[in-house]
PDB file of N, CA and C in Angstrom:
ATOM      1  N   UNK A   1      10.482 107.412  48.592  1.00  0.00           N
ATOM      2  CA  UNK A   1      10.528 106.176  47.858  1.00  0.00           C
ATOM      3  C   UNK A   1       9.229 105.408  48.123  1.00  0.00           C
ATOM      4  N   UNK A   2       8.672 104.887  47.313  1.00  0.00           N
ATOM      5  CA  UNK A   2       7.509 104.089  47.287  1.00  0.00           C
ATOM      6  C   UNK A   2       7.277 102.305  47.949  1.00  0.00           C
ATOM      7  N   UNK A   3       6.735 102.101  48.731  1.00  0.00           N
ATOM      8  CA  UNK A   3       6.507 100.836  49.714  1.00  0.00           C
ATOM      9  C   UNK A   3       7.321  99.643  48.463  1.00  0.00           C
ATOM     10  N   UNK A   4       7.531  98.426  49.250  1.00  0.00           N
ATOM     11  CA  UNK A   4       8.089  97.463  48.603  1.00  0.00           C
ATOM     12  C   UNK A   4       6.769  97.001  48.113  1.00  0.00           C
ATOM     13  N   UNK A   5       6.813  96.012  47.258  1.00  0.00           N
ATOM     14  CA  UNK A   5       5.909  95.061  46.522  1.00  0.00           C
ATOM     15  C   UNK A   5       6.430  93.984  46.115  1.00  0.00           C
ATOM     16  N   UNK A   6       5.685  93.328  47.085  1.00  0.00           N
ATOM     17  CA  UNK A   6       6.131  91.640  46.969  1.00  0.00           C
ATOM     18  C   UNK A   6       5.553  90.946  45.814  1.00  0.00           C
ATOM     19  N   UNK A   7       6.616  91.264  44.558  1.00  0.00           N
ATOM     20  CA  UNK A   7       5.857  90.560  43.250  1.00  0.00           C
ATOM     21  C   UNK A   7       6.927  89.332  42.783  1.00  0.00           C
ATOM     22  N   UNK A   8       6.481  88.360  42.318  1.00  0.00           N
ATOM     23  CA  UNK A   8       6.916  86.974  41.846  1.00  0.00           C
ATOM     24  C   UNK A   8       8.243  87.043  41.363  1.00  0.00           C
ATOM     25  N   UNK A   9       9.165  86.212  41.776  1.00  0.00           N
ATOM     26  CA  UNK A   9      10.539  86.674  41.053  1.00  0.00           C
ATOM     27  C   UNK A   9      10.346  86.282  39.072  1.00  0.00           C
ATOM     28  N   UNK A  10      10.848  87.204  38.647  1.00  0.00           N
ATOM     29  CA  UNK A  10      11.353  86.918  37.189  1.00  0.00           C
ATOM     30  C   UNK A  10      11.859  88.077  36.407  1.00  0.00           C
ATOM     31  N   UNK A  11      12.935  86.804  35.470  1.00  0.00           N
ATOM     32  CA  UNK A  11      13.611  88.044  35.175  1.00  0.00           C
ATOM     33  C   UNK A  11      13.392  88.752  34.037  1.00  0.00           C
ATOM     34  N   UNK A  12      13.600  89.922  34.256  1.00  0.00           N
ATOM     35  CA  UNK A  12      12.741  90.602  33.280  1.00  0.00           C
ATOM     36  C   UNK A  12      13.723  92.592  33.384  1.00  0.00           C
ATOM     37  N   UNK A  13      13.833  92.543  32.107  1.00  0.00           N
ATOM     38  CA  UNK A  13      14.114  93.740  31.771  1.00  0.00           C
ATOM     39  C   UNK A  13      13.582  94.975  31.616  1.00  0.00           C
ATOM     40  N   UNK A  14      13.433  95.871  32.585  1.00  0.00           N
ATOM     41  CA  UNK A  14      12.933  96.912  32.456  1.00  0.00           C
ATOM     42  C   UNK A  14      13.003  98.140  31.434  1.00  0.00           C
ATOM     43  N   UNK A  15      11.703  98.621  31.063  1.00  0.00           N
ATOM     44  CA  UNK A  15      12.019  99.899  30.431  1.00  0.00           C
ATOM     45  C   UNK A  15      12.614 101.337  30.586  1.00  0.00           C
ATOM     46  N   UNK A  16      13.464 101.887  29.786  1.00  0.00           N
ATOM     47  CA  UNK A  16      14.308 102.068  30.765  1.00  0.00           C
ATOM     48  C   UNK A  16      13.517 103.821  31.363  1.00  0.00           C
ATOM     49  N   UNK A  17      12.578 103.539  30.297  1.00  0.00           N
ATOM     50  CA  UNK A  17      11.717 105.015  30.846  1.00  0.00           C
ATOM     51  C   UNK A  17      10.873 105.053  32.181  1.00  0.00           C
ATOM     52  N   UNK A  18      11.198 103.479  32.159  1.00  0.00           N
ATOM     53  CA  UNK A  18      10.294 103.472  33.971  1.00  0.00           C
ATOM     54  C   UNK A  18      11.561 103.508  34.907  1.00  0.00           C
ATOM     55  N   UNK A  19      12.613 103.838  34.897  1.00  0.00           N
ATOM     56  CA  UNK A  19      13.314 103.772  35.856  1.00  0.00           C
ATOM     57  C   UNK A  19      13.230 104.989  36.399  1.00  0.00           C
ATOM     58  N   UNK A  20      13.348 104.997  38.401  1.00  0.00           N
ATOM     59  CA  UNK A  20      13.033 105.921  39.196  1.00  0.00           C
ATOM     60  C   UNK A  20      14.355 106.401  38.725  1.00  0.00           C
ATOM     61  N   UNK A  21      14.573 107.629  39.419  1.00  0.00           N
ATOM     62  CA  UNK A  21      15.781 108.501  39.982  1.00  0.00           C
ATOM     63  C   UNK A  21      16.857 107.672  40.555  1.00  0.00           C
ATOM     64  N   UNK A  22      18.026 107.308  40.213  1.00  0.00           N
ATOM     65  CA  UNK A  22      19.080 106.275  40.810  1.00  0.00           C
ATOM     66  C   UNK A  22      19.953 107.238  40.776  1.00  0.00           C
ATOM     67  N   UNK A  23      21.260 107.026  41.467  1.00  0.00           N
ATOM     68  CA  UNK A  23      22.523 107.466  42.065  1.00  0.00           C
ATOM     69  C   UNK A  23      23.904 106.767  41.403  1.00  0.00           C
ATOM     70  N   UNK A  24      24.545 107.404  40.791  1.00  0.00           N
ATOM     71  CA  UNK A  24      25.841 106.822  40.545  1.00  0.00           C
ATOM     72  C   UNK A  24      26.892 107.035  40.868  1.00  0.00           C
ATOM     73  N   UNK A  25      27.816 106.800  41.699  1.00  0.00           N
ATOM     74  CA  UNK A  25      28.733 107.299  42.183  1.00  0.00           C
ATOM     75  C   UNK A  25      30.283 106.666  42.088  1.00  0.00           C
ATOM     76  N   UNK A  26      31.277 107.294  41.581  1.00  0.00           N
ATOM     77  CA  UNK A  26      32.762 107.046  41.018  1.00  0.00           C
ATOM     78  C   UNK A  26      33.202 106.978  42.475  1.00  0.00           C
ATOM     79  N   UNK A  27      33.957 105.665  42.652  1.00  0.00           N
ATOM     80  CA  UNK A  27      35.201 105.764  43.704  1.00  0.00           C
ATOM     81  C   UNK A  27      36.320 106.404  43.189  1.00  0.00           C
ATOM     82  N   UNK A  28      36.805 106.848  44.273  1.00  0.00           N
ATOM     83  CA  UNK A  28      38.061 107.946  44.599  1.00  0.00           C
ATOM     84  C   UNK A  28      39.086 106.887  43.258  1.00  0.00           C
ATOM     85  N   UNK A  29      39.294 105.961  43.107  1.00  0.00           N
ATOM     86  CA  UNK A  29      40.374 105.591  43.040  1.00  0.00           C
ATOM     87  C   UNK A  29      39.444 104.591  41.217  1.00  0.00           C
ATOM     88  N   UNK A  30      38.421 105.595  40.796  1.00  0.00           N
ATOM     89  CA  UNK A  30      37.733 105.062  39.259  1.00  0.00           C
ATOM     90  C   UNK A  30      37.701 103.333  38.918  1.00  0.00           C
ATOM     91  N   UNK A  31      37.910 102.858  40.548  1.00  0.00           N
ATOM     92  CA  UNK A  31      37.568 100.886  39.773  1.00  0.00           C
ATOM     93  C   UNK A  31      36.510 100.535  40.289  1.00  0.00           C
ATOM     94  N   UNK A  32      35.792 101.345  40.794  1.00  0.00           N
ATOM     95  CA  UNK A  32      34.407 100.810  41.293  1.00  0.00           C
ATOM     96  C   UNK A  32      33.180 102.187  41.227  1.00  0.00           C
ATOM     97  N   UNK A  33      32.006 101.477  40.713  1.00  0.00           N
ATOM     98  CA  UNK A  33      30.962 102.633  40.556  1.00  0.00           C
ATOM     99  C   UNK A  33      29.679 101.660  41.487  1.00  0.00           C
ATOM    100  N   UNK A  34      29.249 102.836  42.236  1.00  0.00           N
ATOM    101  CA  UNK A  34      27.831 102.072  42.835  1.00  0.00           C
ATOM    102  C   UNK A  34      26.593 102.878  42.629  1.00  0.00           C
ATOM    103  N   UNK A  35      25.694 102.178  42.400  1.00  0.00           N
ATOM    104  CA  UNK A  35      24.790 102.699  41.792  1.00  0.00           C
ATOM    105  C   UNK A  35      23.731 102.007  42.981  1.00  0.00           C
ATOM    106  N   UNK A  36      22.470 103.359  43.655  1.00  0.00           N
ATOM    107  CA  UNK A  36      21.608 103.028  44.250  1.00  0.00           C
ATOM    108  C   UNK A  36      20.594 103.857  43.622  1.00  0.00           C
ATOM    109  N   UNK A  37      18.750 103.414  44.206  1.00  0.00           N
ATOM    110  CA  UNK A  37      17.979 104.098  43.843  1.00  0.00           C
ATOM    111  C   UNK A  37      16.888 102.600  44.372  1.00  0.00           C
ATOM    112  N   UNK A  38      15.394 102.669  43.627  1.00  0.00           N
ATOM    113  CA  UNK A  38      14.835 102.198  43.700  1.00  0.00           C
ATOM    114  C   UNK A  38      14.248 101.247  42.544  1.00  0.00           C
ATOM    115  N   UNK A  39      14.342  99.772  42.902  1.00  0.00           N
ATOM    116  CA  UNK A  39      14.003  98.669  41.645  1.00  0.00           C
ATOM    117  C   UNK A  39      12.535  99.828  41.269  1.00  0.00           C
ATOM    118  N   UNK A  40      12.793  99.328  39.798  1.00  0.00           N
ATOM    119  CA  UNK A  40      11.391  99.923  39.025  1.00  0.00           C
ATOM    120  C   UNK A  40      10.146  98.863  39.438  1.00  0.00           C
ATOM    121  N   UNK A  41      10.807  97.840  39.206  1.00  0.00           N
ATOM    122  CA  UNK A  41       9.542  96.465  39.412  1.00  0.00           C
ATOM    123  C   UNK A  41       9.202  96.647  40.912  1.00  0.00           C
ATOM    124  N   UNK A  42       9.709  96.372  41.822  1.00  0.00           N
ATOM    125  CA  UNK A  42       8.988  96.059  42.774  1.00  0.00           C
ATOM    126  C   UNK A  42       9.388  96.901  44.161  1.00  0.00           C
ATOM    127  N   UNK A  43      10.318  98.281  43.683  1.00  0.00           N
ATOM    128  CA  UNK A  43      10.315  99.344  44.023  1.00  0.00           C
ATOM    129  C   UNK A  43      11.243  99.408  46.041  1.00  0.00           C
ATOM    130  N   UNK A  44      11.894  98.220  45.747  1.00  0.00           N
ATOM    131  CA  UNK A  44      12.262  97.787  47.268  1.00  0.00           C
ATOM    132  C   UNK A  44      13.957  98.489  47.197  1.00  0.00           C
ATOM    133  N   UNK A  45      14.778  99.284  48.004  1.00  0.00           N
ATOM    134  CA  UNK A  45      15.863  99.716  47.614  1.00  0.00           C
ATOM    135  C   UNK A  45      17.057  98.915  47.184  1.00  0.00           C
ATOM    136  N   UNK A  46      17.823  99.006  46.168  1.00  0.00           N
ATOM    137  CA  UNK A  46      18.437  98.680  46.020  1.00  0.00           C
ATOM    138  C   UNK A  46      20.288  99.733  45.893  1.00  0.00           C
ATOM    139  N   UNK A  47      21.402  98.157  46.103  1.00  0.00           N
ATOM    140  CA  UNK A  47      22.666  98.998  45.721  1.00  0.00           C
ATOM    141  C   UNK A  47      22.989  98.040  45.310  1.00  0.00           C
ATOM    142  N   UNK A  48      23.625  98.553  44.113  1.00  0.00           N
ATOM    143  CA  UNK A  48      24.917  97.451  42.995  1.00  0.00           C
ATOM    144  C   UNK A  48      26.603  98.092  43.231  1.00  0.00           C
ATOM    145  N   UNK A  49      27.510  97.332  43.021  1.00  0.00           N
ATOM    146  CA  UNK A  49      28.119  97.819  42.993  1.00  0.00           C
ATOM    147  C   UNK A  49      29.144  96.905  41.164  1.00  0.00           C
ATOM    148  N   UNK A  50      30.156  97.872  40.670  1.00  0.00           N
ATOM    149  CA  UNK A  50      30.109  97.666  39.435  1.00  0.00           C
ATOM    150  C   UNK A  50      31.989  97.803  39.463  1.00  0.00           C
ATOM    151  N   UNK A  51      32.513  96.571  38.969  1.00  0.00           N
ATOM    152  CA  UNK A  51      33.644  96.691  38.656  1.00  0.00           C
ATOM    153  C   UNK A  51      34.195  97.566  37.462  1.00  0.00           C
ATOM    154  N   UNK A  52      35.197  98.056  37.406  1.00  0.00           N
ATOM    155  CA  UNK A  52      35.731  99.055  36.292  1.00  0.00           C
ATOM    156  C   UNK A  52      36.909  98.848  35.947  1.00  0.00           C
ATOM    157  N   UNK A  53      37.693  98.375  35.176  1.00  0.00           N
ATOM    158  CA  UNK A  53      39.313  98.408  34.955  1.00  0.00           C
ATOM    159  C   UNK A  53      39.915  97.233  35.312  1.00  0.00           C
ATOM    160  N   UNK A  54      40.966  97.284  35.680  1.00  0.00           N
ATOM    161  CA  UNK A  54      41.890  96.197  36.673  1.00  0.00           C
ATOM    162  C   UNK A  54      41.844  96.149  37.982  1.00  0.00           C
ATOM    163  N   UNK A  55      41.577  95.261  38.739  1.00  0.00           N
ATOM    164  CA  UNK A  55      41.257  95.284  40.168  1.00  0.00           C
ATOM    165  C   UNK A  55      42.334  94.442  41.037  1.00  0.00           C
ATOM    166  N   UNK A  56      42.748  95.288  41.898  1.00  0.00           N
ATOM    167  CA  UNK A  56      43.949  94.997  42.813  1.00  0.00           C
ATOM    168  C   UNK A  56      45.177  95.355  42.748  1.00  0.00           C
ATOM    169  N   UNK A  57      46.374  95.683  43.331  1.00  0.00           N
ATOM    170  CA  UNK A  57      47.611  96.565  43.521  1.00  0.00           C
ATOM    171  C   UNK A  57      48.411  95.695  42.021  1.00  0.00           C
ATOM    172  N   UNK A  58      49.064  97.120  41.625  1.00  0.00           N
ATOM    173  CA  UNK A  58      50.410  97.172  40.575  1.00  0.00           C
ATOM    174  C   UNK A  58      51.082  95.807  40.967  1.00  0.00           C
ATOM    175  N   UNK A  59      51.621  95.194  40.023  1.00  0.00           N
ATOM    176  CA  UNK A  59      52.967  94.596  40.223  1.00  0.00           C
ATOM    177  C   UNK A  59      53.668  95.596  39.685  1.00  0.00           C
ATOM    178  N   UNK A  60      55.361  94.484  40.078  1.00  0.00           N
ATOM    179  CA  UNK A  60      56.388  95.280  39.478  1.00  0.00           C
ATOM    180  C   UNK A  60      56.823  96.500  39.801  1.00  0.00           C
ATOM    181  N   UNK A  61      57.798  96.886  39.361  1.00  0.00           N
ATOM    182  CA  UNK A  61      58.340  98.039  39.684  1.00  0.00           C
ATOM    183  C   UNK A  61      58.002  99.467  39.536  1.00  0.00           C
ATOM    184  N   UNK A  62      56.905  99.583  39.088  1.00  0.00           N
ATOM    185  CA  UNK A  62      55.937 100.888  38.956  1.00  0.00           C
ATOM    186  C   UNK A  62      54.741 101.010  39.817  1.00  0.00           C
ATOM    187  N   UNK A  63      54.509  99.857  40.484  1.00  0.00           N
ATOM    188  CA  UNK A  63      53.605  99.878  42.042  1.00  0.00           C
ATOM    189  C   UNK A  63      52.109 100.321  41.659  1.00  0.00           C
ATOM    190  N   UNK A  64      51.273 101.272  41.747  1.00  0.00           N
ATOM    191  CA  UNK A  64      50.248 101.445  41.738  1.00  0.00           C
ATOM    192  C   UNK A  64      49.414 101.408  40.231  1.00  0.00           C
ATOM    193  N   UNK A  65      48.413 101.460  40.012  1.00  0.00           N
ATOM    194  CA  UNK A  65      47.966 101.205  38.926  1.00  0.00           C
ATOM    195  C   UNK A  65      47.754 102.745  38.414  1.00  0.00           C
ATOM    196  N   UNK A  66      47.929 103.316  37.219  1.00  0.00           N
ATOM    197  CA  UNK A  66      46.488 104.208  37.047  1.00  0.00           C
ATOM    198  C   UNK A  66      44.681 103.643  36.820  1.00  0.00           C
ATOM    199  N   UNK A  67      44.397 105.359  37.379  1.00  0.00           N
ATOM    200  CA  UNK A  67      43.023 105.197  37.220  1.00  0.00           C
ATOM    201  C   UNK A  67      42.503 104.843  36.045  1.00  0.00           C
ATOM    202  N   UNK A  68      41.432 104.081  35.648  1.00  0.00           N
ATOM    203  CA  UNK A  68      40.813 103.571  34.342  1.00  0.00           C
ATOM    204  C   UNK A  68      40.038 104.945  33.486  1.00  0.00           C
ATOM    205  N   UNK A  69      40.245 105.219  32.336  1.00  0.00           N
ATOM    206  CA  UNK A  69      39.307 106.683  32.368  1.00  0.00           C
ATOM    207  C   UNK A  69      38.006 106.431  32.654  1.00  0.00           C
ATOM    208  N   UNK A  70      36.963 107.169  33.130  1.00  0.00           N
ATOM    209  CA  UNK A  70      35.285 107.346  33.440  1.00  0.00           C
ATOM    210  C   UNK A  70      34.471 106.624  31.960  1.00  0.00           C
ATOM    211  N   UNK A  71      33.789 105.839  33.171  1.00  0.00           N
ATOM    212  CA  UNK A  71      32.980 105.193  32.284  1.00  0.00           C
ATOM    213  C   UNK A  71      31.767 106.141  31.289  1.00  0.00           C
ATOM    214  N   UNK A  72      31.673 105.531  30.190  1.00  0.00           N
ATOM    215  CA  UNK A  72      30.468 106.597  29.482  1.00  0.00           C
ATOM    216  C   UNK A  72      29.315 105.170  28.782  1.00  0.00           C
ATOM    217  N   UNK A  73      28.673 105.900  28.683  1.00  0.00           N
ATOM    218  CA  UNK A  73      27.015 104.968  28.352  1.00  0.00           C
ATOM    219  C   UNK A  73      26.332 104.817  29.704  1.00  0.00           C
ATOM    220  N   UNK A  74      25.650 103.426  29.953  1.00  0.00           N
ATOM    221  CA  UNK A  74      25.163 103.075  30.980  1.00  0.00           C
ATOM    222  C   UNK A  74      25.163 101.577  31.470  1.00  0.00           C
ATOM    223  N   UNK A  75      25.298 101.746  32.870  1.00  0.00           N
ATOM    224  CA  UNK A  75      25.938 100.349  33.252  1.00  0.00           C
ATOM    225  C   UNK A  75      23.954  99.956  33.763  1.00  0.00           C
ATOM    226  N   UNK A  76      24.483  98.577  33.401  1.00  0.00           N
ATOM    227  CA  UNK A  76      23.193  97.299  33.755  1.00  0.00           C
ATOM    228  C   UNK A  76      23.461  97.028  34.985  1.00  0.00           C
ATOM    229  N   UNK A  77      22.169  97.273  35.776  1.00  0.00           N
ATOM    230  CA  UNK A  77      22.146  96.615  37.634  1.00  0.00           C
ATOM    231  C   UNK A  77      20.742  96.155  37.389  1.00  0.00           C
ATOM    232  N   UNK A  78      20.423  95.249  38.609  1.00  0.00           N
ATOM    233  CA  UNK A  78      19.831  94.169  38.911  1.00  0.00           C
ATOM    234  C   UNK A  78      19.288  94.399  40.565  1.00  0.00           C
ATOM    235  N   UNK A  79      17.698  94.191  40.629  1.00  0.00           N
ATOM    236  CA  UNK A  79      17.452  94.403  41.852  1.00  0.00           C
ATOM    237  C   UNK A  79      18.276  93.501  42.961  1.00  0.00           C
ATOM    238  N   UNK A  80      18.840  93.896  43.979  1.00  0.00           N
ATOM    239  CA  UNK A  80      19.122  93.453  44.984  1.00  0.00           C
ATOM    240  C   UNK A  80      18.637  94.081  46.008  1.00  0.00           C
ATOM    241  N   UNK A  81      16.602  94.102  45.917  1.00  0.00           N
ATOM    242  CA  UNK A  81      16.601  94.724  47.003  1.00  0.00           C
ATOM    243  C   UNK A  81      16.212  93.438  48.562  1.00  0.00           C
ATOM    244  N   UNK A  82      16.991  92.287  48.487  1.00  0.00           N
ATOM    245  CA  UNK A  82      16.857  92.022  49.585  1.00  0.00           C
ATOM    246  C   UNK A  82      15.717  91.111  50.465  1.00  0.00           C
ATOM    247  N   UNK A  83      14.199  90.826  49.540  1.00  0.00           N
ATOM    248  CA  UNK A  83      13.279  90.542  50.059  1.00  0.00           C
ATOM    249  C   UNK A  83      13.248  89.125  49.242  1.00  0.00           C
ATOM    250  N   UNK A  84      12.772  88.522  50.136  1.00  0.00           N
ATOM    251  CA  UNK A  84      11.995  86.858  49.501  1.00  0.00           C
ATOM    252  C   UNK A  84      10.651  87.011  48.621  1.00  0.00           C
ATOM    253  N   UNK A  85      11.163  87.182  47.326  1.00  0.00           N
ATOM    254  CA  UNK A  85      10.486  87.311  46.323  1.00  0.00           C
ATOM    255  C   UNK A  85       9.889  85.554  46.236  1.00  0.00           C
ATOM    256  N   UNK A  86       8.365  85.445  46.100  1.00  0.00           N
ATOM    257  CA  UNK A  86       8.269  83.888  45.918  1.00  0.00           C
ATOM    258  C   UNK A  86       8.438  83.812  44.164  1.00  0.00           C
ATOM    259  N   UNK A  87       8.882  82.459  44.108  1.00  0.00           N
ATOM    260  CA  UNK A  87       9.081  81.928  43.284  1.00  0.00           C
ATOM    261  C   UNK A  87      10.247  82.135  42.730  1.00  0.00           C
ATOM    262  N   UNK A  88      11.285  82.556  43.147  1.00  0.00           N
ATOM    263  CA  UNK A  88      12.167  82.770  43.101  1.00  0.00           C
ATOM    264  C   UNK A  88      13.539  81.322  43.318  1.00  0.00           C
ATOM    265  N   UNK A  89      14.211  80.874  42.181  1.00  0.00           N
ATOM    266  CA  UNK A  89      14.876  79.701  42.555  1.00  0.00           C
ATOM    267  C   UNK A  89      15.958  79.760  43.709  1.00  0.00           C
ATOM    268  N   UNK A  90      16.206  78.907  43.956  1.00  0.00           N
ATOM    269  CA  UNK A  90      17.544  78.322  45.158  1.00  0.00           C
ATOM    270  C   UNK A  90      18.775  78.508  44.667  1.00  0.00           C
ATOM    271  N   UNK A  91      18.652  78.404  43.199  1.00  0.00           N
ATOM    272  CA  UNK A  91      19.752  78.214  42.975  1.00  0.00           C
ATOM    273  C   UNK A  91      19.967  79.707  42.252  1.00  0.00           C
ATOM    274  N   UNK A  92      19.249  80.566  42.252  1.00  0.00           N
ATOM    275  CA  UNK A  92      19.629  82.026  41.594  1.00  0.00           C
ATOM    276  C   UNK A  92      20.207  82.677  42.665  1.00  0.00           C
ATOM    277  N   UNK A  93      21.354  83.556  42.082  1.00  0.00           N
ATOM    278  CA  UNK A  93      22.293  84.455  42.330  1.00  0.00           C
ATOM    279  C   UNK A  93      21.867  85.546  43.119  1.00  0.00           C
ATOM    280  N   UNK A  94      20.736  85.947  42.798  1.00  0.00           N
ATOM    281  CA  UNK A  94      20.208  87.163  42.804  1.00  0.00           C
ATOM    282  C   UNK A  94      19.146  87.117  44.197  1.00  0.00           C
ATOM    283  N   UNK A  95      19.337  88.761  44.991  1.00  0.00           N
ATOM    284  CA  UNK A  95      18.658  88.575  45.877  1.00  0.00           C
ATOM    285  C   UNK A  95      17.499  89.494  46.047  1.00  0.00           C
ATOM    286  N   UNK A  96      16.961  89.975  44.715  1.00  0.00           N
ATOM    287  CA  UNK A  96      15.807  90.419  44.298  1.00  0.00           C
ATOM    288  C   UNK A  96      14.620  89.689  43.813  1.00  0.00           C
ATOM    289  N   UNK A  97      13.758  90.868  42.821  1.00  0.00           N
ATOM    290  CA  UNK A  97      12.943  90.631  42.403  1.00  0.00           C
ATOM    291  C   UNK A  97      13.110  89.960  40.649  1.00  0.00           C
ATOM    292  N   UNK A  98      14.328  90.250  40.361  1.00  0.00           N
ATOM    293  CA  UNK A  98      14.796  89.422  39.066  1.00  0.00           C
ATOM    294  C   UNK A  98      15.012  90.767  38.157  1.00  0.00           C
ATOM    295  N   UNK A  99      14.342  91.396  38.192  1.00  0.00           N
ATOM    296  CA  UNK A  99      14.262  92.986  37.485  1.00  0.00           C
ATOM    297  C   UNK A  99      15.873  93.230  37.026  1.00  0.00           C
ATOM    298  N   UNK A 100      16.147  93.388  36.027  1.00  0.00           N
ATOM    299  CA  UNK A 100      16.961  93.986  35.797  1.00  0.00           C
ATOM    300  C   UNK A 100      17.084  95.700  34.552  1.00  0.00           C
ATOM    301  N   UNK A 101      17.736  96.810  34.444  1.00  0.00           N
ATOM    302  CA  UNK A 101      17.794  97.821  34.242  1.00  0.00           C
ATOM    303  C   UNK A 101      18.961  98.713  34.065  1.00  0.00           C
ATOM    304  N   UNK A 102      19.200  99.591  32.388  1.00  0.00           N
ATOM    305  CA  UNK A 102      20.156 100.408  32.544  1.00  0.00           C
ATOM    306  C   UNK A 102      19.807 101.710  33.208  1.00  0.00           C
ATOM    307  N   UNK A 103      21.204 102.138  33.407  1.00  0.00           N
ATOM    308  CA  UNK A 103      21.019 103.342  34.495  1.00  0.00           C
ATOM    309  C   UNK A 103      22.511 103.991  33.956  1.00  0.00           C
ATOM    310  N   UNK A 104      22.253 105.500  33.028  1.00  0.00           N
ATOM    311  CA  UNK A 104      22.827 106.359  32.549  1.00  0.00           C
ATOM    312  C   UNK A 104      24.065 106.640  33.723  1.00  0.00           C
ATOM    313  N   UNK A 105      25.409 106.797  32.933  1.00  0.00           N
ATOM    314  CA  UNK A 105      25.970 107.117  33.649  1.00  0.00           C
ATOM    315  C   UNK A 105      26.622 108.553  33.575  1.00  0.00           C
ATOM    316  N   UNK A 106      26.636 109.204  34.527  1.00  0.00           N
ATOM    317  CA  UNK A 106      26.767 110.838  34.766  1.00  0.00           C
ATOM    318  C   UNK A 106      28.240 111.080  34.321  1.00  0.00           C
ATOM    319  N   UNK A 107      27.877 112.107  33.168  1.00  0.00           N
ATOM    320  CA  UNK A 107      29.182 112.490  32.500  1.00  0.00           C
ATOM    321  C   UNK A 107      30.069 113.085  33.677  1.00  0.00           C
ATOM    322  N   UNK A 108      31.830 112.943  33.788  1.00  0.00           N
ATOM    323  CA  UNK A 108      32.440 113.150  34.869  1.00  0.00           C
ATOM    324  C   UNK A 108      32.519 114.677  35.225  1.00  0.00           C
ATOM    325  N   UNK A 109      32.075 115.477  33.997  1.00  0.00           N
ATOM    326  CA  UNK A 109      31.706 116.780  34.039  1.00  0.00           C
ATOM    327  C   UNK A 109      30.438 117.474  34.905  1.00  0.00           C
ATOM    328  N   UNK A 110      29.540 116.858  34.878  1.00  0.00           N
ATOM    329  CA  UNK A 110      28.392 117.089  35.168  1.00  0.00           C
ATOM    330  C   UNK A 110      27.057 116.627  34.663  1.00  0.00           C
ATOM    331  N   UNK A 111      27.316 116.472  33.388  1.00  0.00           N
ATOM    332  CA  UNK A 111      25.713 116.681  32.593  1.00  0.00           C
ATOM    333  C   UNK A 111      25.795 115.175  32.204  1.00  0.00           C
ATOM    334  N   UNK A 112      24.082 114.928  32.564  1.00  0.00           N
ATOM    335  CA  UNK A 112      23.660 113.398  32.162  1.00  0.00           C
ATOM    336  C   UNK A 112      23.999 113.257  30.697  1.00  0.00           C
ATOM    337  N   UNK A 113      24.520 111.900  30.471  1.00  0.00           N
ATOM    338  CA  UNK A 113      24.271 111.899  28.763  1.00  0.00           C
ATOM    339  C   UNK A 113      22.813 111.618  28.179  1.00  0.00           C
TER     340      UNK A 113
END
């Protein structure tokens, strides 16, 4: 992976042909996907993690939920890699470089779409 780079926060949408090699990975139980790899912008590591379905135990008399089926297209993450980007507001959410980016999600078969 390539050194961090301390570049100015803003937000800004990446192309998605500059995105490095990222990781997507299905929880056991299909309500959560996390996706790691390296911000394109300013190349510092990042992990998202991505809600899917209904979140939290069954009510009622049938108790557990089913699984949501596998997500298809590509989910949007956002650097969180962690560094004091200057210029970056107080009041933003975000604990990156502002970068944000889709990232294909791996058919449950195998093959990228």
């Amino acid at each position: 992976m390539a050194e961090h780079r301390l570049t100015h926060f803003r937000e800004v949408q990446t192309d998605p042909a500059t995105n490095p090699a990222a990781t997507v990975e299905r929880s056991p139980d299909g309500r959560w996907y996390t996706v790691s790899g390296a911000c394109p912008t300013c190349h510092g590591r990042t992990v998202s993690r991505v809600a899917h379905g209904v979140l939290g135990p069954g009510k009622g008399l049938w108790g557990a939920r089913p699984s949501p089926p596998p997500l298809t297209g590509v989910l949007t993450v956002y650097c969180m890699c962690g560094f004091p980007h200057p210029a970056r507001p107080d009041s933003s959410p975000d604990t990156g470089c502002g970068a944000f980016w889709d990232v294909p999600v791996p058919d449950p078969g195998g093959a990228q779409p």
